[in-house]
C-alpha atoms as a PDB file:
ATOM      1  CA  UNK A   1      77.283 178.234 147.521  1.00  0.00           C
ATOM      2  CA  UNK A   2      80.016 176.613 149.359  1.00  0.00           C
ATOM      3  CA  UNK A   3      79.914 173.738 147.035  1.00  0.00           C
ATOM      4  CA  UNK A   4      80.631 176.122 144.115  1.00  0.00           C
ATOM      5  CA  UNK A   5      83.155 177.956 145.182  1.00  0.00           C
ATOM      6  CA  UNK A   6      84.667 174.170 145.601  1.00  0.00           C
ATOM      7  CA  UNK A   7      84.164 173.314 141.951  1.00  0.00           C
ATOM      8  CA  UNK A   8      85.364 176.765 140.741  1.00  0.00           C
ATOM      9  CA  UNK A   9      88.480 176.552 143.122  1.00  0.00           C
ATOM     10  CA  UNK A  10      88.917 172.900 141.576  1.00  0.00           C
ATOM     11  CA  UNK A  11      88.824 173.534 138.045  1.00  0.00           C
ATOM     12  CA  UNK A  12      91.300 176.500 139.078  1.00  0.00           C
ATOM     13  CA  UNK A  13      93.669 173.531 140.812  1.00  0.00           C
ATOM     14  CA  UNK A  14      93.642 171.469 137.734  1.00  0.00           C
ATOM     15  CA  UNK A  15      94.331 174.614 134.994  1.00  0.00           C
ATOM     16  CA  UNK A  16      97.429 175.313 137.071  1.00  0.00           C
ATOM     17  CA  UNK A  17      98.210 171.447 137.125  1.00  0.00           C
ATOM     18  CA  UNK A  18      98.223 171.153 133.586  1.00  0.00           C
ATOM     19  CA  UNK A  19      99.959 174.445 132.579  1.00  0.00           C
ATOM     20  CA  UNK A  20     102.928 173.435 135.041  1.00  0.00           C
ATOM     21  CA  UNK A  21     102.853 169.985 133.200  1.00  0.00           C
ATOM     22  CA  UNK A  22     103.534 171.824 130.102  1.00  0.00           C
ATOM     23  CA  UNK A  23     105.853 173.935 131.332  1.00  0.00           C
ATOM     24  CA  UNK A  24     108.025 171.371 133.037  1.00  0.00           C
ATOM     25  CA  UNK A  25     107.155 169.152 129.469  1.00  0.00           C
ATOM     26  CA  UNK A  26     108.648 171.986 127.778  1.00  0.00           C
ATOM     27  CA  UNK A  27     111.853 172.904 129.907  1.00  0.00           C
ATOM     28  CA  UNK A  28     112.725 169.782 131.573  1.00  0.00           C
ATOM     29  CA  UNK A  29     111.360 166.942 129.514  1.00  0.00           C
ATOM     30  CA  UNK A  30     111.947 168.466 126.216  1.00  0.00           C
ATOM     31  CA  UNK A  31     114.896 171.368 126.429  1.00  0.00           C
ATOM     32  CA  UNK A  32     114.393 174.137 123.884  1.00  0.00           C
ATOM     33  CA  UNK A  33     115.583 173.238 120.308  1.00  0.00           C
ATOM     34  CA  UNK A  34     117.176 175.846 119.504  1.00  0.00           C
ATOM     35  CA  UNK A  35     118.654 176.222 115.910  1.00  0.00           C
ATOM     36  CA  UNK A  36     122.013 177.302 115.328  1.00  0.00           C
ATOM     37  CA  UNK A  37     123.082 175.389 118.590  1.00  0.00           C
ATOM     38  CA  UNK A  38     125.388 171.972 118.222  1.00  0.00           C
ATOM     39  CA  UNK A  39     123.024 169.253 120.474  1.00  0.00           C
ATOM     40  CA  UNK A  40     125.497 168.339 122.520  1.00  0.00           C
ATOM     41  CA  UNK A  41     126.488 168.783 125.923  1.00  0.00           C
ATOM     42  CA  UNK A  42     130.226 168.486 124.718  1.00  0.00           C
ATOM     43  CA  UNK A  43     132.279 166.215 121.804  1.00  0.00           C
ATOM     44  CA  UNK A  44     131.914 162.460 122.522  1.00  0.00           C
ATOM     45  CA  UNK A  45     134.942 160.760 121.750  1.00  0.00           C
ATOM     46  CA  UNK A  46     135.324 157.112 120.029  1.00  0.00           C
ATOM     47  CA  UNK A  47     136.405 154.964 122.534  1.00  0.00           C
ATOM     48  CA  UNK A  48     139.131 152.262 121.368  1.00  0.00           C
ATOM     49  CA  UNK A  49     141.518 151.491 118.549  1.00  0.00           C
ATOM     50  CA  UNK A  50     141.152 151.756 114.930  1.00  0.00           C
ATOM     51  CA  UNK A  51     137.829 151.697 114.003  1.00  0.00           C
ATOM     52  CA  UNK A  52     135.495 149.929 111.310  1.00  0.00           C
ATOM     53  CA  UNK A  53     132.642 151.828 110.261  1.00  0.00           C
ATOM     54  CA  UNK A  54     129.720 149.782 110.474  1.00  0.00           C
ATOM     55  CA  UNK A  55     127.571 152.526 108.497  1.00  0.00           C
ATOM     56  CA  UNK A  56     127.683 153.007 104.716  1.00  0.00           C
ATOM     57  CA  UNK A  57     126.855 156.724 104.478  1.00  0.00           C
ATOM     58  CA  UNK A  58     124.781 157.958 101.229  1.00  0.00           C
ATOM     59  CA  UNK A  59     124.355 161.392 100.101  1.00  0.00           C
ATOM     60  CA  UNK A  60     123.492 163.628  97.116  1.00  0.00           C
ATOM     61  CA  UNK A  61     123.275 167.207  95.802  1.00  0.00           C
ATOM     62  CA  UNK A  62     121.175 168.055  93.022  1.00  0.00           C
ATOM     63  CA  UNK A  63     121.980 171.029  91.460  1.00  0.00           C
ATOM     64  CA  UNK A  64     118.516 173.038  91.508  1.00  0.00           C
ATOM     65  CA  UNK A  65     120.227 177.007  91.051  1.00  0.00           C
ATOM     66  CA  UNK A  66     119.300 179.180  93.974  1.00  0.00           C
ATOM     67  CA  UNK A  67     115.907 179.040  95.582  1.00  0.00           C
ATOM     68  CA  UNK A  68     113.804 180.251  98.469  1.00  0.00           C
ATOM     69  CA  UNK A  69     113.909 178.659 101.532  1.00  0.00           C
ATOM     70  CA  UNK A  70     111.205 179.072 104.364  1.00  0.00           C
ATOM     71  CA  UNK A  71     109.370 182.397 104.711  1.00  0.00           C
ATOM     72  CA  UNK A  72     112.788 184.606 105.863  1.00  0.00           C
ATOM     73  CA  UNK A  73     113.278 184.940 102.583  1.00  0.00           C
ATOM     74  CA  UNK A  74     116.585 183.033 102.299  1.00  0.00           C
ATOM     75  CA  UNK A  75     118.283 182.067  98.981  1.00  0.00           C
ATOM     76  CA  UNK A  76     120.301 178.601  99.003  1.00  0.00           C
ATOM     77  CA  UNK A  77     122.718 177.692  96.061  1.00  0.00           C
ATOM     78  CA  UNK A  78     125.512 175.789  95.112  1.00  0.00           C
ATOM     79  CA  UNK A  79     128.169 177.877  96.817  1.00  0.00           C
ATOM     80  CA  UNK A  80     126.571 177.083 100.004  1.00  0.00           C
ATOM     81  CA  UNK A  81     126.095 173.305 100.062  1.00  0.00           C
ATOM     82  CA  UNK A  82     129.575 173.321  98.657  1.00  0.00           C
ATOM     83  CA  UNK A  83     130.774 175.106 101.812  1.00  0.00           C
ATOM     84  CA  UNK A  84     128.387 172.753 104.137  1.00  0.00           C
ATOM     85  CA  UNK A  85     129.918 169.576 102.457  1.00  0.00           C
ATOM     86  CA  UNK A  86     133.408 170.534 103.792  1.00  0.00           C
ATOM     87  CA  UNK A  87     132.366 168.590 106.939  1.00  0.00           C
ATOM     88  CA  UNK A  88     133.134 165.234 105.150  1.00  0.00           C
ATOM     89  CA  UNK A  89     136.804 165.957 104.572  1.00  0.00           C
ATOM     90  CA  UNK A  90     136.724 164.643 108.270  1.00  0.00           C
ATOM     91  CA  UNK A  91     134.429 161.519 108.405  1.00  0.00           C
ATOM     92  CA  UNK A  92     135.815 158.156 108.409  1.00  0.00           C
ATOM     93  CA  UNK A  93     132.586 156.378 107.087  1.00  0.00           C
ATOM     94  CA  UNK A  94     132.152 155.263 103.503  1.00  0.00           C
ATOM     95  CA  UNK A  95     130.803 157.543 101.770  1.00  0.00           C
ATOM     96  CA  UNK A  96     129.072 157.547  98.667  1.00  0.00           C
ATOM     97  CA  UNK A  97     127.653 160.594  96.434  1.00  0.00           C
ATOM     98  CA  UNK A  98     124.992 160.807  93.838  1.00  0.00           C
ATOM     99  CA  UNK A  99     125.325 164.254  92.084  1.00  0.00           C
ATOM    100  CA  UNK A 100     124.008 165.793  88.505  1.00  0.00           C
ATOM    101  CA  UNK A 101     126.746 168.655  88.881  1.00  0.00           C
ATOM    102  CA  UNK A 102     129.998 168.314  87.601  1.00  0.00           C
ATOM    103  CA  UNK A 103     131.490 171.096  89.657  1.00  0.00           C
ATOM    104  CA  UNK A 104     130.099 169.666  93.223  1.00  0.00           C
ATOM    105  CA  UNK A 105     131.609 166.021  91.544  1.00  0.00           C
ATOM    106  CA  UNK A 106     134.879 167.967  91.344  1.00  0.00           C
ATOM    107  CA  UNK A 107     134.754 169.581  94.912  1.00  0.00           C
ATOM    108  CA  UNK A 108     133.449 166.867  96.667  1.00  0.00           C
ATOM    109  CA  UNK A 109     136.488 164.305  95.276  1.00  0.00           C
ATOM    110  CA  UNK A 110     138.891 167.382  96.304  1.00  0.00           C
ATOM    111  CA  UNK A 111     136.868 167.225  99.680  1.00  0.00           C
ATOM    112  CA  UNK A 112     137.915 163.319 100.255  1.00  0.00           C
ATOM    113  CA  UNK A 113     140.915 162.932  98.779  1.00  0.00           C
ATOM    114  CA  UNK A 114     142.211 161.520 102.142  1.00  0.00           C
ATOM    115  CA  UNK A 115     139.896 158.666 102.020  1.00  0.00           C
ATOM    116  CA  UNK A 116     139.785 157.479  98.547  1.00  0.00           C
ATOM    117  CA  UNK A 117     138.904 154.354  99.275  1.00  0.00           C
ATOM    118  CA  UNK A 118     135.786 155.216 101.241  1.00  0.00           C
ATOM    119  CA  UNK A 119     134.691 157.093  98.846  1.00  0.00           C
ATOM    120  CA  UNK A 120     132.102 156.841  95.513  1.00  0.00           C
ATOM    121  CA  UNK A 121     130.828 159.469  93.423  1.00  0.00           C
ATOM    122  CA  UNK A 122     128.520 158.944  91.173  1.00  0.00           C
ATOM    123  CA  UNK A 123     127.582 161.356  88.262  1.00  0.00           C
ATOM    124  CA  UNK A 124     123.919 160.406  87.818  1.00  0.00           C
ATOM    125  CA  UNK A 125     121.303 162.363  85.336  1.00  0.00           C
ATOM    126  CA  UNK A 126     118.157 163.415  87.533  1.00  0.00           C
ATOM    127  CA  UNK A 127     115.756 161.049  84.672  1.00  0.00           C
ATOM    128  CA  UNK A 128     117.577 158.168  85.750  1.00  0.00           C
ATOM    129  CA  UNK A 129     116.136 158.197  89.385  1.00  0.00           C
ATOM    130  CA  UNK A 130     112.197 157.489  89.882  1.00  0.00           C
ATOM    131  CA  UNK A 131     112.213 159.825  91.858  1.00  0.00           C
ATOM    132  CA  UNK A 132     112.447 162.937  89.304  1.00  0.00           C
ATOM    133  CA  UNK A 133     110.120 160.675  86.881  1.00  0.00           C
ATOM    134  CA  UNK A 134     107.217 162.549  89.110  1.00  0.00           C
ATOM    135  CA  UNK A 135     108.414 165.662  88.416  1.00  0.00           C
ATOM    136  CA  UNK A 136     105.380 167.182  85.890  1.00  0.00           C
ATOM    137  CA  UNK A 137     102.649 165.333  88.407  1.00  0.00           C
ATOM    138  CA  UNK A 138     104.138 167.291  91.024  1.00  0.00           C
ATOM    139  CA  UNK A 139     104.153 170.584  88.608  1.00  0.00           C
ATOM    140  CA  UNK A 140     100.600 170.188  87.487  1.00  0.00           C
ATOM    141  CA  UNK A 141      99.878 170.226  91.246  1.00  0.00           C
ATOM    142  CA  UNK A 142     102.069 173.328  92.293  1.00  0.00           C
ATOM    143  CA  UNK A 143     100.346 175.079  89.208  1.00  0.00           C
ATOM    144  CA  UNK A 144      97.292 174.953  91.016  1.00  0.00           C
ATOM    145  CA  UNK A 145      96.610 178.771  92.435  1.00  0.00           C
ATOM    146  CA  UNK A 146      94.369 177.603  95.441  1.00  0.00           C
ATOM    147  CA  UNK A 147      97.663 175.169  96.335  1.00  0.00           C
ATOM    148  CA  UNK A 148      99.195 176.240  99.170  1.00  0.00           C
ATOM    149  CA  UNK A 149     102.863 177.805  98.854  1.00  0.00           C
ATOM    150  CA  UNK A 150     105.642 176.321 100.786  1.00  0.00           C
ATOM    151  CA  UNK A 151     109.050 177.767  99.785  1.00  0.00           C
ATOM    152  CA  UNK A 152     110.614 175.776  97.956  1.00  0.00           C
ATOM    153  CA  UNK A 153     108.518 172.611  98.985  1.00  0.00           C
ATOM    154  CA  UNK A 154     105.370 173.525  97.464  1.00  0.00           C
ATOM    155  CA  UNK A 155     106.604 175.699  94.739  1.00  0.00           C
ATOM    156  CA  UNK A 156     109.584 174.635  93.121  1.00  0.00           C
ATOM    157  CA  UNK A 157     108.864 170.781  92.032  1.00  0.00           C
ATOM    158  CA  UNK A 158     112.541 169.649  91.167  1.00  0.00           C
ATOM    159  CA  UNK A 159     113.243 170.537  95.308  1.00  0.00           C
ATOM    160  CA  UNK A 160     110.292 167.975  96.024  1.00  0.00           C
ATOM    161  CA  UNK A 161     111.986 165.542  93.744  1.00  0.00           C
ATOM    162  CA  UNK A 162     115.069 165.986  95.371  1.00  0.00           C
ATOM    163  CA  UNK A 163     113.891 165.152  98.607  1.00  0.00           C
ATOM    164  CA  UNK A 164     112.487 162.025  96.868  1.00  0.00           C
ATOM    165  CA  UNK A 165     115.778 161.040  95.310  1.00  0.00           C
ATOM    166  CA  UNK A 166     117.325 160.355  98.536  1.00  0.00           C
ATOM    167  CA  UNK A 167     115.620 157.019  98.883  1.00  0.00           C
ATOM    168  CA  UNK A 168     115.930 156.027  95.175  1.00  0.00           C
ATOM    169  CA  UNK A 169     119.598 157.021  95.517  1.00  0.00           C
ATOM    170  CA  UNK A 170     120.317 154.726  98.702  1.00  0.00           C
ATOM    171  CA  UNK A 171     118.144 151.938  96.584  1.00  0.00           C
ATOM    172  CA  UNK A 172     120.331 152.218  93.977  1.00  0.00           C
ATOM    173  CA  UNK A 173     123.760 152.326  96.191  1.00  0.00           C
ATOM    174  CA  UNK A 174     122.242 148.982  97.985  1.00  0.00           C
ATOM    175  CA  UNK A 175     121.195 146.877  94.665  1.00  0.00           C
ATOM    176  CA  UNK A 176     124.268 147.866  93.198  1.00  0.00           C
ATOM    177  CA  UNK A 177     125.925 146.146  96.460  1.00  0.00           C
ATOM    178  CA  UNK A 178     128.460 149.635  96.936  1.00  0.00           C
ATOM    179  CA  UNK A 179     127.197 149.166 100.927  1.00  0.00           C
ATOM    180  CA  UNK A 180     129.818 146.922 102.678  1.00  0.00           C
ATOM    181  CA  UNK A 181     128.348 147.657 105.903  1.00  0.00           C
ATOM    182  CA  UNK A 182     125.654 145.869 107.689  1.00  0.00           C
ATOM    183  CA  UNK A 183     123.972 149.660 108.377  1.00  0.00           C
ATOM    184  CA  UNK A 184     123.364 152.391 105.636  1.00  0.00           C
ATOM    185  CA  UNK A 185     122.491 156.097 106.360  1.00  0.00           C
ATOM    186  CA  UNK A 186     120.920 158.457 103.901  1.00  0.00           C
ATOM    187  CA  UNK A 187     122.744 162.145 105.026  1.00  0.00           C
ATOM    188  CA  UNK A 188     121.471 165.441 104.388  1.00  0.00           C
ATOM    189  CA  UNK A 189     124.951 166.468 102.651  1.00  0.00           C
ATOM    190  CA  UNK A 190     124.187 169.823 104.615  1.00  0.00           C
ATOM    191  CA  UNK A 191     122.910 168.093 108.185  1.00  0.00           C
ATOM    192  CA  UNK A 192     126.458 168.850 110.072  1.00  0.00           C
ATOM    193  CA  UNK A 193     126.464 172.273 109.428  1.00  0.00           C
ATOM    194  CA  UNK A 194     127.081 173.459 112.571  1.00  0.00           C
ATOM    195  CA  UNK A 195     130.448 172.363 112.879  1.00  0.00           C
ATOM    196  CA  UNK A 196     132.227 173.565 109.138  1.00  0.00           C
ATOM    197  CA  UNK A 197     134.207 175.241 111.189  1.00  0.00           C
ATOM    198  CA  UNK A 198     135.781 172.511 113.777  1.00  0.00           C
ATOM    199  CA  UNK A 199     137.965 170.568 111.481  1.00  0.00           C
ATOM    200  CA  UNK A 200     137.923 167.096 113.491  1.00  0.00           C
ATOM    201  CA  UNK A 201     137.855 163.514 112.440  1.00  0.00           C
ATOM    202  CA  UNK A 202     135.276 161.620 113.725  1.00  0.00           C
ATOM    203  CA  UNK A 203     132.866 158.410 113.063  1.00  0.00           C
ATOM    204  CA  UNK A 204     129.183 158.208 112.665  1.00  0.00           C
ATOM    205  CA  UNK A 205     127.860 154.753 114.829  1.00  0.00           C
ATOM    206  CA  UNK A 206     124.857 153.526 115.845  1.00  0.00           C
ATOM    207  CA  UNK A 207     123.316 155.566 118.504  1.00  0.00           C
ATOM    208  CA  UNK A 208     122.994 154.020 121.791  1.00  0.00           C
ATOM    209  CA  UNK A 209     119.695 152.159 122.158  1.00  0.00           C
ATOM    210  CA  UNK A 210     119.385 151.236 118.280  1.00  0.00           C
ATOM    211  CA  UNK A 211     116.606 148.475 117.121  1.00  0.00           C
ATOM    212  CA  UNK A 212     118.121 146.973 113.955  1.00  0.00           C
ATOM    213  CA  UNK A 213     114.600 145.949 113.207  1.00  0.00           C
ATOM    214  CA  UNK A 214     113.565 149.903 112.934  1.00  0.00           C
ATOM    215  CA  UNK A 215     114.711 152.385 110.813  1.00  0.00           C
ATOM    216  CA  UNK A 216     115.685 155.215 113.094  1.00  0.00           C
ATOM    217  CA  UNK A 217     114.541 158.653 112.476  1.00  0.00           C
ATOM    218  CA  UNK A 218     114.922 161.996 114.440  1.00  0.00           C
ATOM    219  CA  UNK A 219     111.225 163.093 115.552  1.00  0.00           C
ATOM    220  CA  UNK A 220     111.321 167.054 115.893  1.00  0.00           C
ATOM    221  CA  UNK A 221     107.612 167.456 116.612  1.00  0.00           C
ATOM    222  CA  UNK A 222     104.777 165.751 119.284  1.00  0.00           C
ATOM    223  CA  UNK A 223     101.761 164.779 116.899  1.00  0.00           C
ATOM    224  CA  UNK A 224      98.552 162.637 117.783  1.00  0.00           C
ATOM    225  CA  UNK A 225      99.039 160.851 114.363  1.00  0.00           C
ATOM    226  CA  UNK A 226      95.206 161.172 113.731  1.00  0.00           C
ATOM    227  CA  UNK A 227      96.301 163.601 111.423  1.00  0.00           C
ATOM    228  CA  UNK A 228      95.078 163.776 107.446  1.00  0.00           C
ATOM    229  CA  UNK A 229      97.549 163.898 104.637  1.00  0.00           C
ATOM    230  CA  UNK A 230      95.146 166.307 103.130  1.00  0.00           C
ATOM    231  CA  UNK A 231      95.853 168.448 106.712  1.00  0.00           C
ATOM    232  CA  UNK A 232      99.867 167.053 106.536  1.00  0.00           C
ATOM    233  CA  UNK A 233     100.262 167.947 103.141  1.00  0.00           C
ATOM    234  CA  UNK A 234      98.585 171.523 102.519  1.00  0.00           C
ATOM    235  CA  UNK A 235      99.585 173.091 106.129  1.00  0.00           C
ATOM    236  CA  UNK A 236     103.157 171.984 105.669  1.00  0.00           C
ATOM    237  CA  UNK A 237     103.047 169.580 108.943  1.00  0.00           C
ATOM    238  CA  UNK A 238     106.286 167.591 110.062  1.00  0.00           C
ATOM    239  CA  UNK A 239     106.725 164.773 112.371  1.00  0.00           C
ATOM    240  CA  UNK A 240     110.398 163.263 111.972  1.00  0.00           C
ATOM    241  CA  UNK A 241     113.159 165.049 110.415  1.00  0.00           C
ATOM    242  CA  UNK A 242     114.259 163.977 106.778  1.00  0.00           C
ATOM    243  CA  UNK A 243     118.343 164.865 106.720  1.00  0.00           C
ATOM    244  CA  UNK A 244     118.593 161.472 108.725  1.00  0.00           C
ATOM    245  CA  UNK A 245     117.850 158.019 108.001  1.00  0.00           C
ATOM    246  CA  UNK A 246     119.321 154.926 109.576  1.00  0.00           C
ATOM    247  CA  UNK A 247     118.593 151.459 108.886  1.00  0.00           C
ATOM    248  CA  UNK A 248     120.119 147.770 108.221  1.00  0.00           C
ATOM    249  CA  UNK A 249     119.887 147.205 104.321  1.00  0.00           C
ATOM    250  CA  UNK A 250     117.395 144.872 104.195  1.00  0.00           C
ATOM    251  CA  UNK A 251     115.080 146.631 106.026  1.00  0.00           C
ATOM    252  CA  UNK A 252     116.301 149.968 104.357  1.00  0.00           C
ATOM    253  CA  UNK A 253     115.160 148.444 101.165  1.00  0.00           C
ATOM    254  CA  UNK A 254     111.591 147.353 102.531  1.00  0.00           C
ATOM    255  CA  UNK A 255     111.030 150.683 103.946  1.00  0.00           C
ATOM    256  CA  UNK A 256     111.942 152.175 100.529  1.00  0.00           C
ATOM    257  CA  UNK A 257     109.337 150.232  98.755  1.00  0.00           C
ATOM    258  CA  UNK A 258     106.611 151.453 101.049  1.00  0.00           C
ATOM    259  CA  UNK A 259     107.338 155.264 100.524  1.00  0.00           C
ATOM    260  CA  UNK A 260     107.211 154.998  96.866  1.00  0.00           C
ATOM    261  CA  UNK A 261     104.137 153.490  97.096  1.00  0.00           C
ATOM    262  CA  UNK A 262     103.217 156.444  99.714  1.00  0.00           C
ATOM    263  CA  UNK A 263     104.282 159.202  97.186  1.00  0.00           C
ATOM    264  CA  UNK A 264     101.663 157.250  94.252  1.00  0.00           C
ATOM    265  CA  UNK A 265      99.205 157.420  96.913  1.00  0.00           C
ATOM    266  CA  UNK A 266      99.278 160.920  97.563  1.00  0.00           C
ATOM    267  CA  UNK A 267      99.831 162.170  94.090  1.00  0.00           C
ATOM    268  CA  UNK A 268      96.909 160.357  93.174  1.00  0.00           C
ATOM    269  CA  UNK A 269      95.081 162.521  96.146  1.00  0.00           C
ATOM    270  CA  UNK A 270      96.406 165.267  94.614  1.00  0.00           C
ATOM    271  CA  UNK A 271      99.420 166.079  97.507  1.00  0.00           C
ATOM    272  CA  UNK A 272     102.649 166.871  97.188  1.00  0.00           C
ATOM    273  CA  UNK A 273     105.586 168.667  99.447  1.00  0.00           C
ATOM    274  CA  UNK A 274     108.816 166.939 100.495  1.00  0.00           C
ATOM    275  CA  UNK A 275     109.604 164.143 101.671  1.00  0.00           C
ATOM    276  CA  UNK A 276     108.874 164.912 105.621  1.00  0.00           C
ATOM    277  CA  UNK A 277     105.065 165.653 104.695  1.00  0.00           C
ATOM    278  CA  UNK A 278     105.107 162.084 103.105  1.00  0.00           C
ATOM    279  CA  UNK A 279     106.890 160.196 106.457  1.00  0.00           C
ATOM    280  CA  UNK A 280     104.461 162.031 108.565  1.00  0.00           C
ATOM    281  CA  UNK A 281     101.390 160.607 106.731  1.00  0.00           C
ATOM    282  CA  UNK A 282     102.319 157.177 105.906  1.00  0.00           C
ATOM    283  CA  UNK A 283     102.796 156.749 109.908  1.00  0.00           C
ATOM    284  CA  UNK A 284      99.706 158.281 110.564  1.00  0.00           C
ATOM    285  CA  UNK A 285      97.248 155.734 112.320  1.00  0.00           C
ATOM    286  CA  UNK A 286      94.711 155.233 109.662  1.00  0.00           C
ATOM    287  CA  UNK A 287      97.719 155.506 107.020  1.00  0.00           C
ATOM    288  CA  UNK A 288      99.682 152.847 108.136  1.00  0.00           C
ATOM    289  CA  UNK A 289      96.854 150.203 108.270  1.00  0.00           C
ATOM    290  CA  UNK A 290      96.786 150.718 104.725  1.00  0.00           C
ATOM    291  CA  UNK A 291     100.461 151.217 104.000  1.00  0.00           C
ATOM    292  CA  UNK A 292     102.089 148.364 106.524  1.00  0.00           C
ATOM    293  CA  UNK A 293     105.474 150.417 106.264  1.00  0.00           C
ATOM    294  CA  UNK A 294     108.429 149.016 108.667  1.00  0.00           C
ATOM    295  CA  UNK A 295     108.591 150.408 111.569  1.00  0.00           C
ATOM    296  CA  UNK A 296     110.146 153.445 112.919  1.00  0.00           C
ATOM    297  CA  UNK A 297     112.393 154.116 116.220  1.00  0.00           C
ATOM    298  CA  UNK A 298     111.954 158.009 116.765  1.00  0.00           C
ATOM    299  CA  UNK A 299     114.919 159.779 118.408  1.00  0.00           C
ATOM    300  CA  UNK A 300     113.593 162.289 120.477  1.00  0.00           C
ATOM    301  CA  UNK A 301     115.883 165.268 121.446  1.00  0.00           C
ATOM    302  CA  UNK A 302     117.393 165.625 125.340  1.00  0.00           C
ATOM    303  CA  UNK A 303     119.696 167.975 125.274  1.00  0.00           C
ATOM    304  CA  UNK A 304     119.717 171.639 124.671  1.00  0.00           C
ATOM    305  CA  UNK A 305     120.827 172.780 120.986  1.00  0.00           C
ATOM    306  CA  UNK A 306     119.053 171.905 117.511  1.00  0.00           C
ATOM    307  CA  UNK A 307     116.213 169.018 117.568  1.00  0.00           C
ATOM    308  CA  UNK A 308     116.431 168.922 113.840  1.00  0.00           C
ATOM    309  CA  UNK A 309     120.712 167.735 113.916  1.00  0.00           C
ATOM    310  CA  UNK A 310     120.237 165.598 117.610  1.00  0.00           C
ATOM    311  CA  UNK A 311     120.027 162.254 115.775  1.00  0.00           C
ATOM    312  CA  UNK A 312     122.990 163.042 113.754  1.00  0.00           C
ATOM    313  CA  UNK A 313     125.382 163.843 117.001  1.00  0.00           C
ATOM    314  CA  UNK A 314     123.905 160.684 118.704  1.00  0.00           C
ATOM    315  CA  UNK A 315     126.048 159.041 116.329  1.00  0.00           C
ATOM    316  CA  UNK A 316     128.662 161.092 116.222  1.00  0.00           C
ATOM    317  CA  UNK A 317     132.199 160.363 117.763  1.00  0.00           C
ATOM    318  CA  UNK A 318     135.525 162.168 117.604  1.00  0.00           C
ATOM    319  CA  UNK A 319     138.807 160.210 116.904  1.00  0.00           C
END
């Protein structure tokens, strides 16, 4: 009997060991992301003279109307990524835009007017990018009323092809040779919304700790990686965060080839969401024995605020 009551108080012991793991996992380990919240502890200043950006930064805005985004039942449009694009008026980086809209053309050269010279935009028709050359695949695959609905991923297929477009757009700005820089970063042209409203110059660098042999990504999520892209794809999974890529062009370029080949893969399965569904799988462990994609360095988030923007302010410094 004695014995038993041993076990049971054992197995009691180790419950309680593990739930205080998690807990201290969760609140010291990994603070809370909370959204809405800058992830910072305060505004890191660039230390030293003028600088030199070593980091080409690449954007776009497709103009897709207003749509549904996530199950709150928000409506994004033009008037808001207009207002989220302010932000750039203030970084020294080049920058270069890839944009079907003539009016965000217009209000993005108003936007950085100050810094002509680090600055491209590029009026581009959506059929001119592979990426929106998937777009009735993708369509054929939404139709399907046992697919499951992910607003606006898995229901409006011009948003999936968006999310696509950002690698054939930094492609394009690479093979065109527009990058100067040793480093190029594809850039939500929404990711610093947080801070419309603070009206500072500053410089996006290479975080501290960077592998130039890695493309650096900001993970938002623990996985086991044993995951399915059937699983990935039709429960609306993420890994890594997609507003943020950083990589030397070389390797940007190798990395680029491999996730085409991903999307083919998984529109051939039948699969389709954005382009955080198709990161997730082709790093999966049976995925990327088949794939071989480069390899990734995931930023994981240590500070309280947003996990899905922590990347992004690990670069950022204040002149």
């Amino acid at each position: 009997m004695n014995v038993r009551n041993q076990i049971k108080r054992f197995k009691k012991e180790i419950i309680v060991a593990v739930l205080f793991y998690v807990i201290l996992h969760v609140l010291v380990l990994s603070p809370v992301c909370m959204l809405g919240v800058v992830p910072l502890a305060y505004y890191p200043k660039y230390e030293g003279s003028a600088p030199e950006p070593a980091i080409t930064i690449v954007t776009a805005y497709f103009n897709l109307g207003r749509f549904r985004k996530g199950n709150e039942g928000n409506v994004f449009g033009p008037g808001l990524y207009q207002t989220w694009a302010s932000v750039y008026r203030y970084m020294e980086n080049p920058v270069i835009l890839y944009t079907d809209s003539d009016d965000f053309a217009d209000v993005f050269t108003k936007i950085r007017s100050s810094l002509p010279n680090r600055t491209r935009v590029i009026r581009i028709e959506r059929d001119d990018l592979w990426a929106f050359k998937w777009v009735q695949r993708i369509r054929e695959i939404y139709s399907d009323p046992s697919y499951p609905k992910f607003h606006p991923n898995t229901v409006v297929p011009e948003y999936s092809c968006a999310q696509h477009a950002k690698y054939s757009c930094v492609q394009d700005a690479i093979l065109k040779d527009f990058v100067k820089t040793d480093y190029v970063m594809w850039l939500d042209v929404g990711y610093f919304r947080l801070i419309t409203e603070r009206k500072r110059h500053f410089l996006l660098s290479v975080p501290p700790h960077f592998d130039n042999r890695r493309m650096a990504v900001n993970q938002i999520h623990f996985r086991s990686l044993n995951e399915s892209p059937n699983e990935i794809f039709r429960t609306n999974l993420v890994w890594v965060a997609g507003g943020l890529v950083l990589g030397q062009k070389e390797l940007f370029l190798k990395f680029i080839k491999t996730y085409r080949s991903a999307v083919e893969r998984y529109l051939d399965m039948g699969l389709s969401s954005t382009d955080q569904q198709v990161l997730f799988a082709m790093y999966t462990q049976k995925e990327k024995d088949i794939l071989k994609p480069v390899q990734l360095q995931p930023y994981v988030w240590d500070v309280f605020g947003s996990c899905w923007y922590y990347l992004g302010y690990q670069c950022y410094k204040e002149l």
